[in-house]
N, C-alpha and C. Protein backbone atom coordinates (compact mmCIF):
# COMPACT_ATOMS: atom_id res chain seq x y z
N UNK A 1 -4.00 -0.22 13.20
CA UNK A 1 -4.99 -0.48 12.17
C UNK A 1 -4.76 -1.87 11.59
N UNK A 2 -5.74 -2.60 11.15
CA UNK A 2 -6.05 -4.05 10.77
C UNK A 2 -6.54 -3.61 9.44
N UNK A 3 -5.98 -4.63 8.65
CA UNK A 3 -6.85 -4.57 7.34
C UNK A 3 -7.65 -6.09 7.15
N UNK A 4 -9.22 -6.34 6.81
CA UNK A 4 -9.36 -7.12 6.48
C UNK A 4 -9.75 -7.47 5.42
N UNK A 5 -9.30 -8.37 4.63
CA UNK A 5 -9.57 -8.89 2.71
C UNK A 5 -10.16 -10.14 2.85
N UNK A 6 -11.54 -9.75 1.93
CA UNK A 6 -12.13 -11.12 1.71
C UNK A 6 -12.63 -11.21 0.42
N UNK A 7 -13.57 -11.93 -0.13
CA UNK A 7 -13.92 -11.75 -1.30
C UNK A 7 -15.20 -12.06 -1.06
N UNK A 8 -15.99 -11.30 -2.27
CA UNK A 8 -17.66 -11.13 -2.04
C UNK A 8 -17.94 -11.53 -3.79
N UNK A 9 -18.73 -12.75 -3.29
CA UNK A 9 -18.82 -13.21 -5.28
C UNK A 9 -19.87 -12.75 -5.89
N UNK A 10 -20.82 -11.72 -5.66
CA UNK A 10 -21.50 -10.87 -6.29
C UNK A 10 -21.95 -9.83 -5.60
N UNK A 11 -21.89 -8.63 -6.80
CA UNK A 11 -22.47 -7.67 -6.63
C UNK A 11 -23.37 -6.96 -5.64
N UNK A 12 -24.20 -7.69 -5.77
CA UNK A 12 -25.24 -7.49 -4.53
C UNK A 12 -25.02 -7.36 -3.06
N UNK A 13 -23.90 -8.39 -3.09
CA UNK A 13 -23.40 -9.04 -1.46
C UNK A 13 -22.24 -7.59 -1.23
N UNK A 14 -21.57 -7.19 -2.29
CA UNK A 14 -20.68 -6.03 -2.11
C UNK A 14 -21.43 -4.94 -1.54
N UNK A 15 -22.63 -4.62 -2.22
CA UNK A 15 -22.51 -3.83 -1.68
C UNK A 15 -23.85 -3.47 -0.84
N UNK A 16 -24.37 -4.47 -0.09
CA UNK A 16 -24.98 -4.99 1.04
C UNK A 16 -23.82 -4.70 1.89
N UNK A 17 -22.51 -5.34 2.19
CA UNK A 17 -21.09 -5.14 2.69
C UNK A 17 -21.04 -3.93 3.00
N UNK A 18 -20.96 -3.07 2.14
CA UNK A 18 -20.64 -1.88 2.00
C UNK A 18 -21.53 -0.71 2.62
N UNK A 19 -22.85 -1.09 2.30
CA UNK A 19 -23.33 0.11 2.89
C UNK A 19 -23.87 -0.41 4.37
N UNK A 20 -23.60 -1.79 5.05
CA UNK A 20 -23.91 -2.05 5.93
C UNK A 20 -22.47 -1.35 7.12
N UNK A 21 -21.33 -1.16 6.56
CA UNK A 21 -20.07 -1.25 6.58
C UNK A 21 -20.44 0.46 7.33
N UNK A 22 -20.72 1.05 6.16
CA UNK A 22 -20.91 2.85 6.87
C UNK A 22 -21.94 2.82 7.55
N UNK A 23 -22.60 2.28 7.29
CA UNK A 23 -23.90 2.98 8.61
C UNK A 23 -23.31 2.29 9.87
N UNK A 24 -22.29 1.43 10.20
CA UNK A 24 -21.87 1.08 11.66
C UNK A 24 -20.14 2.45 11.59
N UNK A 25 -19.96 3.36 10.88
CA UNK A 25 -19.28 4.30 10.77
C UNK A 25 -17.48 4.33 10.32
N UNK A 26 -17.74 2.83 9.80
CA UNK A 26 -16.16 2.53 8.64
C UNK A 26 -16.65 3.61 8.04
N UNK A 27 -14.85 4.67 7.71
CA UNK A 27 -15.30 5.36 6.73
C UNK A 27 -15.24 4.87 5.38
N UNK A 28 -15.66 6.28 4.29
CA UNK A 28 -15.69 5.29 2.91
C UNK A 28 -13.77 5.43 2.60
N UNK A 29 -13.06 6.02 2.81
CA UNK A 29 -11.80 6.35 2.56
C UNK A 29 -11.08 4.44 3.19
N UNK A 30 -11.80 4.14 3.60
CA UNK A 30 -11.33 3.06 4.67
C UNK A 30 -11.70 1.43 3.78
N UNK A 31 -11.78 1.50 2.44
CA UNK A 31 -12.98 0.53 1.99
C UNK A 31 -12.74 0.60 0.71
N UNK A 32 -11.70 -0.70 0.16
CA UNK A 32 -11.05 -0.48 -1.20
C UNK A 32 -11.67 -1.67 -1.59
N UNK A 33 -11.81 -2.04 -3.14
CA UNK A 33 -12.54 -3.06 -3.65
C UNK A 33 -11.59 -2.75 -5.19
N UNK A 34 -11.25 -4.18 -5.34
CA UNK A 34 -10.71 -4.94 -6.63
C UNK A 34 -11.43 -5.72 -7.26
N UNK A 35 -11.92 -5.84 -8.41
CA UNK A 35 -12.45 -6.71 -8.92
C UNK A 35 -11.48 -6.61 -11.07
N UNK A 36 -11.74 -7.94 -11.29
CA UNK A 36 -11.13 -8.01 -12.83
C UNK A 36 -11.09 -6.73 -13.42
N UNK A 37 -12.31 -6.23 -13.98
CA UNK A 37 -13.00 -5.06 -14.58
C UNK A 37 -13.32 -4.16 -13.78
N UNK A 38 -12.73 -2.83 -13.73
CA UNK A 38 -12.94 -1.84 -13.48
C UNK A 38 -13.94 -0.90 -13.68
N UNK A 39 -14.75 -1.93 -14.85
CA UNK A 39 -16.41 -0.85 -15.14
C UNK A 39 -17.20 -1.62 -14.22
N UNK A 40 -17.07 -3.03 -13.59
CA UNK A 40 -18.11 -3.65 -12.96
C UNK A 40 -18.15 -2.39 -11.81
N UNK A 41 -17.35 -2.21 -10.90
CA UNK A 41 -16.81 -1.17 -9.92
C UNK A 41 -17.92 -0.08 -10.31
N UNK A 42 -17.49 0.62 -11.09
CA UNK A 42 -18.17 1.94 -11.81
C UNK A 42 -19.29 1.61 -11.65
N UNK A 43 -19.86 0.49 -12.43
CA UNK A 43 -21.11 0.12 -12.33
C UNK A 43 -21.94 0.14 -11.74
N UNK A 44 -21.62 -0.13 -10.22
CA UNK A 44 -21.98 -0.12 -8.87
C UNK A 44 -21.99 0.94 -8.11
N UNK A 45 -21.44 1.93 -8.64
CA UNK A 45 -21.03 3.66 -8.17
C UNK A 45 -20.42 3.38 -7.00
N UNK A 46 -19.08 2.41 -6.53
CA UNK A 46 -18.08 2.22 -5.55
C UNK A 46 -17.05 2.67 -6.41
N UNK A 47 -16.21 3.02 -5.45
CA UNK A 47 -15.18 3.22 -5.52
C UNK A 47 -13.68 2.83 -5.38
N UNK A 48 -13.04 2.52 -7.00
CA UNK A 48 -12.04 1.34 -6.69
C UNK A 48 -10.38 1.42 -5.81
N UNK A 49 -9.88 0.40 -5.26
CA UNK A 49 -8.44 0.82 -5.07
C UNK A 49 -8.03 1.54 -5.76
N UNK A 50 -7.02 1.97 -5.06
CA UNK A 50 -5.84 2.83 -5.90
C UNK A 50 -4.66 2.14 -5.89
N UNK A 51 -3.55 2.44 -7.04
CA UNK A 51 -2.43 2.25 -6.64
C UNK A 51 -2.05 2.12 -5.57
N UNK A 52 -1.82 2.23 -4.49
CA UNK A 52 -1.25 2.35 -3.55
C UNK A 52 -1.96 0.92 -2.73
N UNK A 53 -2.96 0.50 -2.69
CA UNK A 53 -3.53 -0.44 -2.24
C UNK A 53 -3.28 -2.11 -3.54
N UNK A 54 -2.86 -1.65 -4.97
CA UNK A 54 -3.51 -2.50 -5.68
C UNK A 54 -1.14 -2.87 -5.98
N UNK A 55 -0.64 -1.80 -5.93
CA UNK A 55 0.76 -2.12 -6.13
C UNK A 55 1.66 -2.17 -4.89
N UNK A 56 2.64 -2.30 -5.27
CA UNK A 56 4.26 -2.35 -4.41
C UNK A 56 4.74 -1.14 -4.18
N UNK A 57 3.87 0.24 -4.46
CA UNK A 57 4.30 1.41 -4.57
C UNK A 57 5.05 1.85 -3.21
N UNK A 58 4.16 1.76 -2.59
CA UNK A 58 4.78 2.55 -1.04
C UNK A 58 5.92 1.95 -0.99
N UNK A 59 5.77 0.67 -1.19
CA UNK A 59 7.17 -0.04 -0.34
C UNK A 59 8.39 -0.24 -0.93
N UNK A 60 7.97 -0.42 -2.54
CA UNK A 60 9.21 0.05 -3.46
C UNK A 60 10.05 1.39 -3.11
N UNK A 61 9.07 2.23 -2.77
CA UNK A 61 9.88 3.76 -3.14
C UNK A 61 10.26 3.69 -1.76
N UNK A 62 9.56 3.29 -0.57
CA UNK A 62 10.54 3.45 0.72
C UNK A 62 12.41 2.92 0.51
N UNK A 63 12.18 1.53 0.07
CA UNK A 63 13.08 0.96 0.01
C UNK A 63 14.43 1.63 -1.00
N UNK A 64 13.68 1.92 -1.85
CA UNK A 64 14.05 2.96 -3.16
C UNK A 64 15.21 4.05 -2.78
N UNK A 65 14.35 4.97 -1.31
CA UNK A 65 15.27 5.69 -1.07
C UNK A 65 15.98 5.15 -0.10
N UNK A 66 15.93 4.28 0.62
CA UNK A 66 16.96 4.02 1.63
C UNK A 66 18.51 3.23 0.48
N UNK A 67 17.91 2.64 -0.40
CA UNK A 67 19.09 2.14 -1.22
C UNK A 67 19.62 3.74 -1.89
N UNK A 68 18.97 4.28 -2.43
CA UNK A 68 19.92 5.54 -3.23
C UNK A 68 20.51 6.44 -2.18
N UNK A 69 19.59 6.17 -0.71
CA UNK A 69 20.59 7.46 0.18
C UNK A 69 21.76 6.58 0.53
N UNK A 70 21.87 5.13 0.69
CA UNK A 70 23.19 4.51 1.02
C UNK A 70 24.56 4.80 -0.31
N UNK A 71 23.55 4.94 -1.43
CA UNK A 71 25.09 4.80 -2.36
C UNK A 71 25.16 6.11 -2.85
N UNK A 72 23.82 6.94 -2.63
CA UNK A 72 24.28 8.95 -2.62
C UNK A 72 25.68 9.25 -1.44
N UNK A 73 25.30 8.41 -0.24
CA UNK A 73 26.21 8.49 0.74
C UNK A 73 27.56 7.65 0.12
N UNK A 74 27.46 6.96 0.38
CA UNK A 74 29.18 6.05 -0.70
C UNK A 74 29.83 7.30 -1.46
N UNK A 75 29.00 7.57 -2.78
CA UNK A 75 29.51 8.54 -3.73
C UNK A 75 29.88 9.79 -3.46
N UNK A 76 29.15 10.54 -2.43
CA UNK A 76 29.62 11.79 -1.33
C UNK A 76 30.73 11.72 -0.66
N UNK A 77 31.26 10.27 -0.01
CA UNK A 77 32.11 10.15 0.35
C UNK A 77 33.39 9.92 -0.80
N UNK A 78 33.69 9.43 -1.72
CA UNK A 78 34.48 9.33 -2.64
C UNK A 78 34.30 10.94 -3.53
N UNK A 79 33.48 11.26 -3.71
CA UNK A 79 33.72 13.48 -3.85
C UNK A 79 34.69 14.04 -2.96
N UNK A 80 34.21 13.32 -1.68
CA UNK A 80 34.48 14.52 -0.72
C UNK A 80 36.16 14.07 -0.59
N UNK A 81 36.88 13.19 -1.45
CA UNK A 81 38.31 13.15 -1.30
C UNK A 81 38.93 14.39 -2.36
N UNK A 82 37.91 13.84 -3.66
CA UNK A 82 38.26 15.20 -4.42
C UNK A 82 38.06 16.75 -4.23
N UNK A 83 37.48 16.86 -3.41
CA UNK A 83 37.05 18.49 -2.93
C UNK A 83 37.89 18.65 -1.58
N UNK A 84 38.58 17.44 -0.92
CA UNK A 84 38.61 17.49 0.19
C UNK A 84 40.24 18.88 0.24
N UNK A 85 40.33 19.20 -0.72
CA UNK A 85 42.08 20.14 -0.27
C UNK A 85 41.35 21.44 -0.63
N UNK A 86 40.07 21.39 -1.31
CA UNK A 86 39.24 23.18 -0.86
C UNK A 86 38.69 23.35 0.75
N UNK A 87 38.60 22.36 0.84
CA UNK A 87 38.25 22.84 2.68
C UNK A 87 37.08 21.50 3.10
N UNK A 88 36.76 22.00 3.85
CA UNK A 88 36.54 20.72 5.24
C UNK A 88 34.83 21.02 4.82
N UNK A 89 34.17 22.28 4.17
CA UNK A 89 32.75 22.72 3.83
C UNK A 89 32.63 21.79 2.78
N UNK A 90 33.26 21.83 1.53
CA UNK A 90 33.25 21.00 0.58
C UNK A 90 32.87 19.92 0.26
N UNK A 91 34.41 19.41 1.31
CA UNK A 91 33.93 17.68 1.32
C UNK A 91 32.51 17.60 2.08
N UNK A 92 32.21 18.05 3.09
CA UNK A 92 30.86 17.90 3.85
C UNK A 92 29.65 18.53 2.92
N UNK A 93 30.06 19.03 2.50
CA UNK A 93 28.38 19.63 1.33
C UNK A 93 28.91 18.40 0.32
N UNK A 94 29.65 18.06 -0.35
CA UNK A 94 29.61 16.79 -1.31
C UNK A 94 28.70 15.55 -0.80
N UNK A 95 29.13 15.35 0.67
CA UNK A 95 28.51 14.50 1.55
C UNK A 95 27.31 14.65 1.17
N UNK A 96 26.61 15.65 1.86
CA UNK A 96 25.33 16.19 1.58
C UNK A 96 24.40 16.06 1.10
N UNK A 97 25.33 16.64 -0.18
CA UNK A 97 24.33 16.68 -1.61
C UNK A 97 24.09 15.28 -2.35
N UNK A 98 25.47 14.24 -2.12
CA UNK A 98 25.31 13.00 -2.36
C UNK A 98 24.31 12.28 -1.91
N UNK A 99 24.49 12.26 -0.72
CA UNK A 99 22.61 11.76 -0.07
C UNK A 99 21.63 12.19 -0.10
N UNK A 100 21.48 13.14 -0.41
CA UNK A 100 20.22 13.79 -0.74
C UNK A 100 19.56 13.80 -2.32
N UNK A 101 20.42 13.40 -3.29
CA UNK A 101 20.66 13.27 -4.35
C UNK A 101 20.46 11.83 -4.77
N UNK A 102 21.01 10.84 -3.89
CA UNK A 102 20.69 9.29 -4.05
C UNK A 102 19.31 9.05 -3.19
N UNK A 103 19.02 10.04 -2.53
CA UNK A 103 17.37 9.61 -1.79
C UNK A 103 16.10 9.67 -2.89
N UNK A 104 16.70 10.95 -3.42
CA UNK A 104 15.55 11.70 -4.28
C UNK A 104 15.59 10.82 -5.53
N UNK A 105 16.87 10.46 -6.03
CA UNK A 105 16.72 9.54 -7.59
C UNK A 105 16.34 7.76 -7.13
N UNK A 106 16.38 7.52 -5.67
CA UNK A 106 16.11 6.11 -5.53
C UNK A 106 14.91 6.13 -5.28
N UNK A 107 14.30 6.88 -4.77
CA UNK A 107 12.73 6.82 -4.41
C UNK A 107 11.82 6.78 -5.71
N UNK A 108 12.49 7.91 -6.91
CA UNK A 108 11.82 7.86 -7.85
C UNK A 108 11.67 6.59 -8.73
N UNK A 109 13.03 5.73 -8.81
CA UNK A 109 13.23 4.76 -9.19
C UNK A 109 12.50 3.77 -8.55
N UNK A 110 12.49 3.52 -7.49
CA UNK A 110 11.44 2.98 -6.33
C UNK A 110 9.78 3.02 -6.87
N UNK A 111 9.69 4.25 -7.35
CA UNK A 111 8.37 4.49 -7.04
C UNK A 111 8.00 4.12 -8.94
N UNK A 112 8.80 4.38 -10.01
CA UNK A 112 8.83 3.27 -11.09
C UNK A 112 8.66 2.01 -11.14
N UNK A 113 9.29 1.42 -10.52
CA UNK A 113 9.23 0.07 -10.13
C UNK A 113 8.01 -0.70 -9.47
N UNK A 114 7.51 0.24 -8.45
CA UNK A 114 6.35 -0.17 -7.55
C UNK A 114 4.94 -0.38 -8.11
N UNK A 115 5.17 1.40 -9.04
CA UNK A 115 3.94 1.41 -9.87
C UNK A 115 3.54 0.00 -11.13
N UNK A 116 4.43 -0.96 -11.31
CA UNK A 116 4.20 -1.78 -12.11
C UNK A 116 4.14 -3.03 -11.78
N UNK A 117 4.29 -3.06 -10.05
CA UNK A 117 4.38 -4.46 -9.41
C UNK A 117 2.94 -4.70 -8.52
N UNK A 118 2.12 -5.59 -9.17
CA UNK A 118 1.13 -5.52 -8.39
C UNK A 118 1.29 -6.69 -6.69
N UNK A 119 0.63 -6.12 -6.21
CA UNK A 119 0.79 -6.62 -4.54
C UNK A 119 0.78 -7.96 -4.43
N UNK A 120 1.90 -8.64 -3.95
CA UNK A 120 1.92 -10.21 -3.86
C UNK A 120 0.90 -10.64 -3.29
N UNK A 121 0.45 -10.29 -2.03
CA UNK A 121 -0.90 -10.93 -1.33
C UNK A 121 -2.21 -11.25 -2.61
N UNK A 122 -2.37 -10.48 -3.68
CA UNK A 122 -3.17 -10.80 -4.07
C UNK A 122 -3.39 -11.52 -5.27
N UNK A 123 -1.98 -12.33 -5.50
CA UNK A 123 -1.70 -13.42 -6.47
C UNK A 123 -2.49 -14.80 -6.18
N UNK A 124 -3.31 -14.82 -4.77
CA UNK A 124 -3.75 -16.26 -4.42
C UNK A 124 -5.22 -15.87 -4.71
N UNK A 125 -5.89 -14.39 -4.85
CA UNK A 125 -7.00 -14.01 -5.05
C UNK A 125 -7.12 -13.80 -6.83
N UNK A 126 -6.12 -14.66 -7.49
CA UNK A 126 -6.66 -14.11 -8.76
C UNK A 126 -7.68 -14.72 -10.00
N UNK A 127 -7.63 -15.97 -9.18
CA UNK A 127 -8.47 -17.08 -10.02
C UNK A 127 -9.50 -16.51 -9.63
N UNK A 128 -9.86 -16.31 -8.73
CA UNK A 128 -11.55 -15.75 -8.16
C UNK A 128 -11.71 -14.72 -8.78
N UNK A 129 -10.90 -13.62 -8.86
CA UNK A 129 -11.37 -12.45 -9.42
C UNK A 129 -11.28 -12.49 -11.40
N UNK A 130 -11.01 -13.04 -11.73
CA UNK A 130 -11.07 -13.98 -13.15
C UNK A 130 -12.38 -14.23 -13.26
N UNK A 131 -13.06 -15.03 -11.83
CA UNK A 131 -14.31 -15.57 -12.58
C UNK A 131 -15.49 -14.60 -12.35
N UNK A 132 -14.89 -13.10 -11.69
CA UNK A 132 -16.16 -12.33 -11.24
C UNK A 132 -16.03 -12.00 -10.00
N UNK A 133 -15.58 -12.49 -8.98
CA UNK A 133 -15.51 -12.19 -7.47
C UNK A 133 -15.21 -10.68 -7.65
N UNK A 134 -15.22 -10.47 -6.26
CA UNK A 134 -15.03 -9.22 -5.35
C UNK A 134 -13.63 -8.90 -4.84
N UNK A 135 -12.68 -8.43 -4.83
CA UNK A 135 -12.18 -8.51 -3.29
C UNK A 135 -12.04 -6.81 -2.67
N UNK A 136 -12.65 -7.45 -1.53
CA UNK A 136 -12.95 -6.10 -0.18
C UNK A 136 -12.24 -5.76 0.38
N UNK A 137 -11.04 -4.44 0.56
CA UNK A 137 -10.06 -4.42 1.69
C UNK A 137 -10.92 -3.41 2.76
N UNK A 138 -10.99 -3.79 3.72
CA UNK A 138 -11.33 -2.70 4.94
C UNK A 138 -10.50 -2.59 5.84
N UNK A 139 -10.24 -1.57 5.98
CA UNK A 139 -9.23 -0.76 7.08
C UNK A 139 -10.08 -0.56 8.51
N UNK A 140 -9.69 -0.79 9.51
CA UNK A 140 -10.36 -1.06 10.68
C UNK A 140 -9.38 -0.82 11.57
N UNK A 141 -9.88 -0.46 13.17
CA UNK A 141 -8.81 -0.27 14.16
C UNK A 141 -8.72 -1.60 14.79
N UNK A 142 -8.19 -1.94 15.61
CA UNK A 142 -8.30 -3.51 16.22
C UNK A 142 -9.35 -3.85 16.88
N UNK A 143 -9.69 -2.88 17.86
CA UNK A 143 -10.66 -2.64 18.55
C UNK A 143 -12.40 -3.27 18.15
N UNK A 144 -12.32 -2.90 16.34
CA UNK A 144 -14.27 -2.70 16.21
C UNK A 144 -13.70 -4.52 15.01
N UNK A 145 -12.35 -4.86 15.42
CA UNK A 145 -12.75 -6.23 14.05
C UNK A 145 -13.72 -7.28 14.43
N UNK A 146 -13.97 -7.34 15.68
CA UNK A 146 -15.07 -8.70 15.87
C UNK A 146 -16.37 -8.14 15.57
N UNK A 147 -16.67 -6.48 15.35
CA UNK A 147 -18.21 -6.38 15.15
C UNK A 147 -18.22 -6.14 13.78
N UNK A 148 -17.30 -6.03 13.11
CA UNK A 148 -16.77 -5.37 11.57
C UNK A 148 -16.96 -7.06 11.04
N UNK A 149 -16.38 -8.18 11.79
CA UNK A 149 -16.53 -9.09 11.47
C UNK A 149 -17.83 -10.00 11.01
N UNK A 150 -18.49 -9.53 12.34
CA UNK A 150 -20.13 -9.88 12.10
C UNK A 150 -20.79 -9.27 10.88
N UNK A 151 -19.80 -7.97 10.56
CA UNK A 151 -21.53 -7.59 9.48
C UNK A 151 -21.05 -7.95 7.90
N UNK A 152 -19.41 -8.83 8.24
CA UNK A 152 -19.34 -9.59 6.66
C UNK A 152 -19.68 -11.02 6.80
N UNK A 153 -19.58 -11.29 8.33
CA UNK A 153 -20.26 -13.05 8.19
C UNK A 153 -21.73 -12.64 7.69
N UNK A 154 -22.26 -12.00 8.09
CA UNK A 154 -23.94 -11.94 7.78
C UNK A 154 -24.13 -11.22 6.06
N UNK A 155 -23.19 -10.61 5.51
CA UNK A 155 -24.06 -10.37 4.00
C UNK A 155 -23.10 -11.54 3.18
N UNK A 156 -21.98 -12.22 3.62
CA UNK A 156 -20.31 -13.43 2.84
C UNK A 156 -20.62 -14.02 4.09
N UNK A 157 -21.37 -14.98 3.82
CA UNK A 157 -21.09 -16.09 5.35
C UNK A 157 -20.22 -17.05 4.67
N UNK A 158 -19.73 -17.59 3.80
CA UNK A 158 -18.88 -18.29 3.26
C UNK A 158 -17.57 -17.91 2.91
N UNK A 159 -17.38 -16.45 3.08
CA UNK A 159 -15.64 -15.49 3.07
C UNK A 159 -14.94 -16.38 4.14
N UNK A 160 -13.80 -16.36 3.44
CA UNK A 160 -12.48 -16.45 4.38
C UNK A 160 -11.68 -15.03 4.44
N UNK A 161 -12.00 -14.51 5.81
CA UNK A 161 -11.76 -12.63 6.01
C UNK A 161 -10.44 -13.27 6.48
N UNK A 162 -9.66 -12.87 5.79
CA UNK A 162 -7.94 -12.76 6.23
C UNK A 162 -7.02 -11.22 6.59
N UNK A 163 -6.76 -10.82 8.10
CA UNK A 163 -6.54 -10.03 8.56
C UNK A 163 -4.81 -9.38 8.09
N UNK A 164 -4.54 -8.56 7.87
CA UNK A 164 -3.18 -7.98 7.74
C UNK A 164 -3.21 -6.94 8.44
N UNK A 165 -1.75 -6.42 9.44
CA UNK A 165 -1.08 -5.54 9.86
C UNK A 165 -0.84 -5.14 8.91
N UNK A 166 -1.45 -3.69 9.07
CA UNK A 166 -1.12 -2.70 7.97
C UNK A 166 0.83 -2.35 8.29
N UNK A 167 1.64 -1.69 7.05
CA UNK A 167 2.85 -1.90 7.94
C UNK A 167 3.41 -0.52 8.72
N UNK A 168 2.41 0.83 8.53
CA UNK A 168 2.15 1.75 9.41
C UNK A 168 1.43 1.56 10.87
N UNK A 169 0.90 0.51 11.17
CA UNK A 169 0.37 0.71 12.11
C UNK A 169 1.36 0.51 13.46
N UNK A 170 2.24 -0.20 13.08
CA UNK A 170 3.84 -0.51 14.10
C UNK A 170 4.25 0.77 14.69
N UNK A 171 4.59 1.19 16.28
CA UNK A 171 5.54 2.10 16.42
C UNK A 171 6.79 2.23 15.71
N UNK A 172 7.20 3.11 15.64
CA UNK A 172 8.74 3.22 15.09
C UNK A 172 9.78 3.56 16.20
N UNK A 173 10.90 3.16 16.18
CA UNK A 173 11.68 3.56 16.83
C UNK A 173 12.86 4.22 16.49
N UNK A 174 13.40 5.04 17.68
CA UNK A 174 13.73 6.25 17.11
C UNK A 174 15.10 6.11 17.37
């Protein structure tokens, strides 16, 4: 999946965008829009980002728990010396519970943090959206971006559509 962000400097052109956008079968789940004011949005009966598109959320709290399961793990290991002369279950459930315990309190902490960090990419879009602009995220497969492309040159022939790898769309390896 491709995301593409551009900005649409009025109303009209949004959502020309937009409903030109579904009738070629982007869904609407696929089709986030930021603008200053959140009633302009309303206004228009679209529907705005969410957190998750507008902050650091996801990626805080990923990171979140990989830091609390490393030092749940540290601290499990320094238990498991003190438990370690009840038996060999002990120290290994200290283990355990330590990482599982630093996943769950780092993610949350993670996910504190995220919720209040808004998304760096869109620090270069903020003068525009100050004066009224748009900005459009569409989620797209790789496949449909050159015809997805055409139907924002034709309602924003003056957008600069800047593409991002979503950071799910990567295999993982195992």
């Amino acid at each position: 999946m491709k995301r593409l962000v551009f900005l649409a400097p009025t109303s009209k052109q949004v959502q020309g965008v937009i409903s030109s956008l579904i009738s070629k079968g982007v869904s609407e789940d696929g089709i986030h829009i930021i603008a200053n004011d959140l009633s302009r949005i309303e206004g228009l009966h679209l529907r705005p980002a969410s957190d998750v598109e507008t902050t650091e959320l996801e990626n805080d709290m990923d990171w979140g728990m990989v830091a609390g399961g490393g030092f749940g793990l540290a601290a499990g290991l320094v238990a498991s010396t003190v438990f370690s002369p009840l038996g060999a279950v002990w120290a290994g459930g200290t283990v355990i519970a330590g990482s599982f315990l630093g996943i769950g309190l780092g993610g949350w902490l993670g996910k504190l943090v995220g919720e209040s960090t808004p998304v760096h990419l869109f620090g270069k879009y903020k003068h525009a959206l100050e004066q009224g602009c748009f900005l459009v995220l569409v989620d797209i497969s790789a496949e449909r971006m050159s015809e997805i492309h055409k139907v924002i040159r034709h309602h924003c022939p003056k957008a600069l559509v800047e593409i991002i790898h979503l950071h799910w769309d990567y295999q993982q390896v195992a």
